[in-house]
C-alpha atoms as a PDB file:
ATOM      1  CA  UNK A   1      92.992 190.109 258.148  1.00  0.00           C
ATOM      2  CA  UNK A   2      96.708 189.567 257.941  1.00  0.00           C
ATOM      3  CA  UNK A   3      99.316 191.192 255.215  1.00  0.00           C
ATOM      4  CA  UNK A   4     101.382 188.201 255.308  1.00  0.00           C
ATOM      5  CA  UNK A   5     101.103 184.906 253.524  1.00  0.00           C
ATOM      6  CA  UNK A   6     104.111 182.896 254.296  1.00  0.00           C
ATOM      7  CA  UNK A   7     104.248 182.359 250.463  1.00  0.00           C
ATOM      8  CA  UNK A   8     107.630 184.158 249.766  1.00  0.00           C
ATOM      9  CA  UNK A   9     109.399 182.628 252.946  1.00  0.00           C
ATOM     10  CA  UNK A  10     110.972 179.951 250.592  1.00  0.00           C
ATOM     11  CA  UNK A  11     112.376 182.827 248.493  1.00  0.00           C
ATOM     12  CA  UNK A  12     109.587 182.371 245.722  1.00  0.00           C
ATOM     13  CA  UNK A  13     107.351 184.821 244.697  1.00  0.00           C
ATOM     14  CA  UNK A  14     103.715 185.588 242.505  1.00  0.00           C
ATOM     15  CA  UNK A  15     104.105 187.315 239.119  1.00  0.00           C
ATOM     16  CA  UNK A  16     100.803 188.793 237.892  1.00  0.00           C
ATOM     17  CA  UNK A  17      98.812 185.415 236.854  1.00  0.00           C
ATOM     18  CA  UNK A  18     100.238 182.651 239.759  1.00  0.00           C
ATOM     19  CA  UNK A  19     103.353 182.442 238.179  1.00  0.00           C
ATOM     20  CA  UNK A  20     105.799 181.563 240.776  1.00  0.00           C
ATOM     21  CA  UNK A  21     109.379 182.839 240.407  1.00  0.00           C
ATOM     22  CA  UNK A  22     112.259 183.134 242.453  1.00  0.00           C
ATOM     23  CA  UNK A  23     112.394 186.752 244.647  1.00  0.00           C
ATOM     24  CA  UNK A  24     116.401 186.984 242.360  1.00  0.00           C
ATOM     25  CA  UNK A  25     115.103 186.440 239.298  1.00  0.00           C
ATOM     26  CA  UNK A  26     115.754 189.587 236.902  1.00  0.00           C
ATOM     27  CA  UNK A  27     112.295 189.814 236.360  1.00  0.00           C
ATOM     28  CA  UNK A  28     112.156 190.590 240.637  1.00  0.00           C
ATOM     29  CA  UNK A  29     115.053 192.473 240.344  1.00  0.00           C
ATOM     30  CA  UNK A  30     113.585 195.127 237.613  1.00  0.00           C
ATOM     31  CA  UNK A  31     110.143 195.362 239.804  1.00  0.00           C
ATOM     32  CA  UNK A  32     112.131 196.283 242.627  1.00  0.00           C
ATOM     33  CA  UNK A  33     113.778 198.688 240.871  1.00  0.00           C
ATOM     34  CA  UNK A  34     110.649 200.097 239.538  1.00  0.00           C
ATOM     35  CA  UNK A  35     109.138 200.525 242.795  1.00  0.00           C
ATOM     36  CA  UNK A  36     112.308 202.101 243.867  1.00  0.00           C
ATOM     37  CA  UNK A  37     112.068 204.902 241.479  1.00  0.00           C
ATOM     38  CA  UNK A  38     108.677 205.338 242.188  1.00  0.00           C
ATOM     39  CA  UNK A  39     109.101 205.525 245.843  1.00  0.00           C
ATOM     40  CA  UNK A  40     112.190 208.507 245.033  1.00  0.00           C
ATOM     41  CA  UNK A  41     109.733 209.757 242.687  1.00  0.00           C
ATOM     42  CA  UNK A  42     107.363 210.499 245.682  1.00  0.00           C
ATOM     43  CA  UNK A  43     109.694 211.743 248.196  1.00  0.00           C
ATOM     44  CA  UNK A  44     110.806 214.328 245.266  1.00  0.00           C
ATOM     45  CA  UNK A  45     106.952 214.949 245.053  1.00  0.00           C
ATOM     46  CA  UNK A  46     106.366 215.960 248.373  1.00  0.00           C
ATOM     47  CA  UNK A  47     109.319 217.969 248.467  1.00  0.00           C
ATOM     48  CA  UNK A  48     108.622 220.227 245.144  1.00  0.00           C
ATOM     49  CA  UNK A  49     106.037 222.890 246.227  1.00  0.00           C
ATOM     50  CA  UNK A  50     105.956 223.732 242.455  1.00  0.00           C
ATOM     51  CA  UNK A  51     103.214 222.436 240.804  1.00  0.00           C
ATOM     52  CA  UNK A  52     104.293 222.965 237.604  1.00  0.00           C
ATOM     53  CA  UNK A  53     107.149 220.101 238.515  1.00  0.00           C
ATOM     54  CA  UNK A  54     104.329 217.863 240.998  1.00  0.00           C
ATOM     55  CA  UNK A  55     102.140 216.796 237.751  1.00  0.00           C
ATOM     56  CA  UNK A  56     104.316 215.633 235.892  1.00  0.00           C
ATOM     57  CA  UNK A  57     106.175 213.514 238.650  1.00  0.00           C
ATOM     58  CA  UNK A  58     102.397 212.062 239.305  1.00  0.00           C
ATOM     59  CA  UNK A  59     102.111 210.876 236.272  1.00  0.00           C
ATOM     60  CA  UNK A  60     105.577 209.590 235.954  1.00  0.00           C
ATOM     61  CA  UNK A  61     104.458 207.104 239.282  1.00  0.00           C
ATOM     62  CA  UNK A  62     101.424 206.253 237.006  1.00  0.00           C
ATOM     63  CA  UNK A  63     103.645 205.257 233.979  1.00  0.00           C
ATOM     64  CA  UNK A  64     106.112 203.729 236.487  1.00  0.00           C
ATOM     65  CA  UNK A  65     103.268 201.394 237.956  1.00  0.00           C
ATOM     66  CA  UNK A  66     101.885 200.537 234.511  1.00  0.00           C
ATOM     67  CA  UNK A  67     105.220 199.251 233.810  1.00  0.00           C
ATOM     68  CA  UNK A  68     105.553 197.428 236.622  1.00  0.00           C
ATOM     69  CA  UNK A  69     102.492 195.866 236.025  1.00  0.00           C
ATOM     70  CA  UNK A  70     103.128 195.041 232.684  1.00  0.00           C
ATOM     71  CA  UNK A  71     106.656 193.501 233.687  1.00  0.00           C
ATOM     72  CA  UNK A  72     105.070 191.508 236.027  1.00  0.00           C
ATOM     73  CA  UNK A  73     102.134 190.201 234.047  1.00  0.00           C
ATOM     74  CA  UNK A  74     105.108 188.633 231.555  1.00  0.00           C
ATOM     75  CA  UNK A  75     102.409 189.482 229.102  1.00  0.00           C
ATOM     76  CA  UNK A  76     100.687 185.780 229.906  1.00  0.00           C
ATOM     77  CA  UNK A  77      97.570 187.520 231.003  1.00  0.00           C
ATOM     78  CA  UNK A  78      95.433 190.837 230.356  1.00  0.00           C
ATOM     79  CA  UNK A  79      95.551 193.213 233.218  1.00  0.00           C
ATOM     80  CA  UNK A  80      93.353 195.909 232.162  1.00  0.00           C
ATOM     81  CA  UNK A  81      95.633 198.068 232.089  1.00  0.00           C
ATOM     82  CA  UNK A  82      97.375 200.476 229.212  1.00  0.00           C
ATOM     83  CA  UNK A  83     101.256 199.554 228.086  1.00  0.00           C
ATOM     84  CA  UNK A  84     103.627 201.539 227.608  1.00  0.00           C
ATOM     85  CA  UNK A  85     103.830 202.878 223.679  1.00  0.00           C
ATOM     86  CA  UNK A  86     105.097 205.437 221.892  1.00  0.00           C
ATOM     87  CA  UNK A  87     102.597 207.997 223.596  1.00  0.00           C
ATOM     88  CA  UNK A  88     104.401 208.185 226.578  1.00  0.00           C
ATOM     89  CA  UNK A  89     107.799 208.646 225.485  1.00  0.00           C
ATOM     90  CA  UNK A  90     106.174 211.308 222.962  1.00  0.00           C
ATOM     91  CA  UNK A  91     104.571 213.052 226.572  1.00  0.00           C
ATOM     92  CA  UNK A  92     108.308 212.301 228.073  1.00  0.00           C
ATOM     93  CA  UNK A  93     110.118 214.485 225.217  1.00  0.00           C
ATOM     94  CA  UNK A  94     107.053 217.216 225.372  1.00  0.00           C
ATOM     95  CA  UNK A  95     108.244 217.649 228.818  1.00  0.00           C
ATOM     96  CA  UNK A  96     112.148 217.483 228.364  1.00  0.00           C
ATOM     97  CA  UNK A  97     111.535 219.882 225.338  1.00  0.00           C
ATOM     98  CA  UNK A  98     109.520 221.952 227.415  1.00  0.00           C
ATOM     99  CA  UNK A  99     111.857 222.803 230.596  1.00  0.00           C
ATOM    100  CA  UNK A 100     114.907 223.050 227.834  1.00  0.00           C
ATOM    101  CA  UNK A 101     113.337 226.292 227.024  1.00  0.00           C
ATOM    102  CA  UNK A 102     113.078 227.686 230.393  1.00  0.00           C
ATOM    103  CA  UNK A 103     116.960 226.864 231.688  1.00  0.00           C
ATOM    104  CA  UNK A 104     119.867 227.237 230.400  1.00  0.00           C
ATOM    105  CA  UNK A 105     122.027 223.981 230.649  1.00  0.00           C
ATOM    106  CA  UNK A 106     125.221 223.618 232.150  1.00  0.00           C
ATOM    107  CA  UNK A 107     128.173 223.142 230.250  1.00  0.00           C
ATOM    108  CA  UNK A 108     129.693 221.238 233.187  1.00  0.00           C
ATOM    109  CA  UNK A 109     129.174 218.056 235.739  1.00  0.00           C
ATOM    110  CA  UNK A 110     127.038 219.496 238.086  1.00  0.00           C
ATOM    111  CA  UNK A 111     127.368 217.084 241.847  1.00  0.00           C
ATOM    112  CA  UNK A 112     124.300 216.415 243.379  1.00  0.00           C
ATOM    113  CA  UNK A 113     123.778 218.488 246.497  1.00  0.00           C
ATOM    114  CA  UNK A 114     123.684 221.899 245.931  1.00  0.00           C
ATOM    115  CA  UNK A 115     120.358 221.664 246.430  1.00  0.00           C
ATOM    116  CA  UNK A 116     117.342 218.916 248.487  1.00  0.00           C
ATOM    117  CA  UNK A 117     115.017 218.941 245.860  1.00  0.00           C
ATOM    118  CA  UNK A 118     117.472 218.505 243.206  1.00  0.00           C
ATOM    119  CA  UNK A 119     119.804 216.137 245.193  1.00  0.00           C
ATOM    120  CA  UNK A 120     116.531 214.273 244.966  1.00  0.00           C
ATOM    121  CA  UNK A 121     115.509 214.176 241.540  1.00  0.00           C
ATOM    122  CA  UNK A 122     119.079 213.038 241.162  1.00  0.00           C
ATOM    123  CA  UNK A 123     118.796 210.261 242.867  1.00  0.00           C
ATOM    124  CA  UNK A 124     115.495 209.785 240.752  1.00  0.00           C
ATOM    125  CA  UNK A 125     117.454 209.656 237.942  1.00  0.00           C
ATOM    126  CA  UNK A 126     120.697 207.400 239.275  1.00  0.00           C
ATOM    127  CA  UNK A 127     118.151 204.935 239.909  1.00  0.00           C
ATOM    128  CA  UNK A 128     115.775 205.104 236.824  1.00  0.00           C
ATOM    129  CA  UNK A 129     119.389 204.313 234.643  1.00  0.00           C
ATOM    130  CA  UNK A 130     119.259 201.325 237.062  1.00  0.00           C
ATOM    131  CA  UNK A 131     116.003 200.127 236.219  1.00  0.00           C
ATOM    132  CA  UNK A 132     116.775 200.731 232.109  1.00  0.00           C
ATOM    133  CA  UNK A 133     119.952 198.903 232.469  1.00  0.00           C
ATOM    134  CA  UNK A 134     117.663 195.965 233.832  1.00  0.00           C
ATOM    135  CA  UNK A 135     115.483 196.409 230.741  1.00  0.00           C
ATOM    136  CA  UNK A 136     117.534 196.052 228.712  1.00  0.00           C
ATOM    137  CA  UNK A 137     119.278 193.003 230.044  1.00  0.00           C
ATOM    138  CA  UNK A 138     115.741 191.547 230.084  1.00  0.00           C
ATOM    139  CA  UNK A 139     114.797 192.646 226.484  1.00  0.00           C
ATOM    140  CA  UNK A 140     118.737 191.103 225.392  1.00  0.00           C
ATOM    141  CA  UNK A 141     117.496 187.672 227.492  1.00  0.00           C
ATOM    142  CA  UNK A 142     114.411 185.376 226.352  1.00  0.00           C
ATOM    143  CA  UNK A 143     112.054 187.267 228.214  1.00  0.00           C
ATOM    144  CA  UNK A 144     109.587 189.307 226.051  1.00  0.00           C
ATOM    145  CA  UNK A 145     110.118 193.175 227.326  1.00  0.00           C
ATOM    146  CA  UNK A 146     108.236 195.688 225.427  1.00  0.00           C
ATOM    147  CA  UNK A 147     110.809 198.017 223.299  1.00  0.00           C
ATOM    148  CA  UNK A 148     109.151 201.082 224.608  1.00  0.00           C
ATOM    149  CA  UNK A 149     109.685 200.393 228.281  1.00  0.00           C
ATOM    150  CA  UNK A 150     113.649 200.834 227.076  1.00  0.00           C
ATOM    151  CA  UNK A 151     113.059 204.041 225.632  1.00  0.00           C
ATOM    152  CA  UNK A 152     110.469 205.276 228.349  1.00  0.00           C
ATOM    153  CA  UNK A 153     113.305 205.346 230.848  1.00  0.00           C
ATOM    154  CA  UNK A 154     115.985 206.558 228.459  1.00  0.00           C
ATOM    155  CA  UNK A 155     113.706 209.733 228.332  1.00  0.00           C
ATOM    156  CA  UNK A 156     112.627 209.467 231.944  1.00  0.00           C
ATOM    157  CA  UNK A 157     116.156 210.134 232.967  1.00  0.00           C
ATOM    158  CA  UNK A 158     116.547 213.026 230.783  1.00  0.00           C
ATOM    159  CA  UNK A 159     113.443 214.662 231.979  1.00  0.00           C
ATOM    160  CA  UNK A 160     114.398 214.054 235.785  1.00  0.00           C
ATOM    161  CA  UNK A 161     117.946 215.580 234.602  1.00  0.00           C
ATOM    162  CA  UNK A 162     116.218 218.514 232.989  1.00  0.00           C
ATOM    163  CA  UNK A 163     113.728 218.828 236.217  1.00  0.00           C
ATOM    164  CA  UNK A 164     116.671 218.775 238.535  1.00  0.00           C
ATOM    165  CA  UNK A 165     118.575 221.450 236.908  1.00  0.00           C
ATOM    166  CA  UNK A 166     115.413 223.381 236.761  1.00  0.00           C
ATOM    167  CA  UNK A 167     114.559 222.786 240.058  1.00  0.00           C
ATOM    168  CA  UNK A 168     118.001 224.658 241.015  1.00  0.00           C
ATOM    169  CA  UNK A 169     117.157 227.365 238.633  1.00  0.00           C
ATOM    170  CA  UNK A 170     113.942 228.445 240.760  1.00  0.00           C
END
């Protein structure tokens, strides 16, 4: 068995369902994005020796694939697979809500660095902005985008913020 399939070497590429599209389209662009964050989200995983912080960064790579999924599905066929709703940005602001009350915030731009685990939830963050700026160029375009995928990583940010600073904290 081989990994490669010679189908993307014309610069084309499968959506969920056979739909071929090229490997710039937005739609590419905001998967790659996704995956991105996800990957970040891992390395920040395996650097956190808190579980209190792992958990919720596993679940964030499960709500990160289900999006990605869902983006890639273009909602022209079922996957199986839950959306995105209002659930999961209720879980995100349990979270941010929840950390809040163990920190104290800074009152000041803090630059990323001071320390590796929170240098790297920064970076989480940088690039989850990334992804909602690409969801919300796809939800202003004719492509059907699910609201809540917006507002998922409008919280998601906040919570990696909030982790980050709390990170520093410990």
């Amino acid at each position: 068995m081989t990994i490669f399939t010679r189908r993307g070497d014309e610069g084309l590429t499968d959506l969920w369902g056979g739909i071929r599209v090229r490997k710039d389209d937005p739609i590419i662009e905001m998967l790659g994005t996704l995956d991105e964050v996800s990957a970040f989200v891992g390395l920040a995983r395996s650097a956190v020796v808190n579980d209190e912080v792992k958990a919720p960064l596993l679940k964030i790579q499960d709500d990160l694939y289900r999006i990605m999924v869902e983006i890639a599905s273009k909602k022209k066929k079922t996957t199986g697979i839950k959306h995105i709703d209002s659930d999961d940005v209720v879980w995100l602001e349990k979270q941010i809500e929840k950390y809040e009350h163990e920190i104290s915030l800074p009152n000041s731009f803090i630059p990323a660095g001071d320390t590796y685990k929170g240098a790297l939830l920064d970076v989480c963050r940088t690039v989850v902005r990334r992804a909602e700026r690409f969801a919300v160029s796809l939800l202003k375009s004719e492509r059907e985008v699910n609201k809540d995928i917006c507002v998922y990583l409008n919280r998601l940010s906040s919570l990696l913020y909030i982790l980050r600073v709390f990170m520093d904290a410990k």
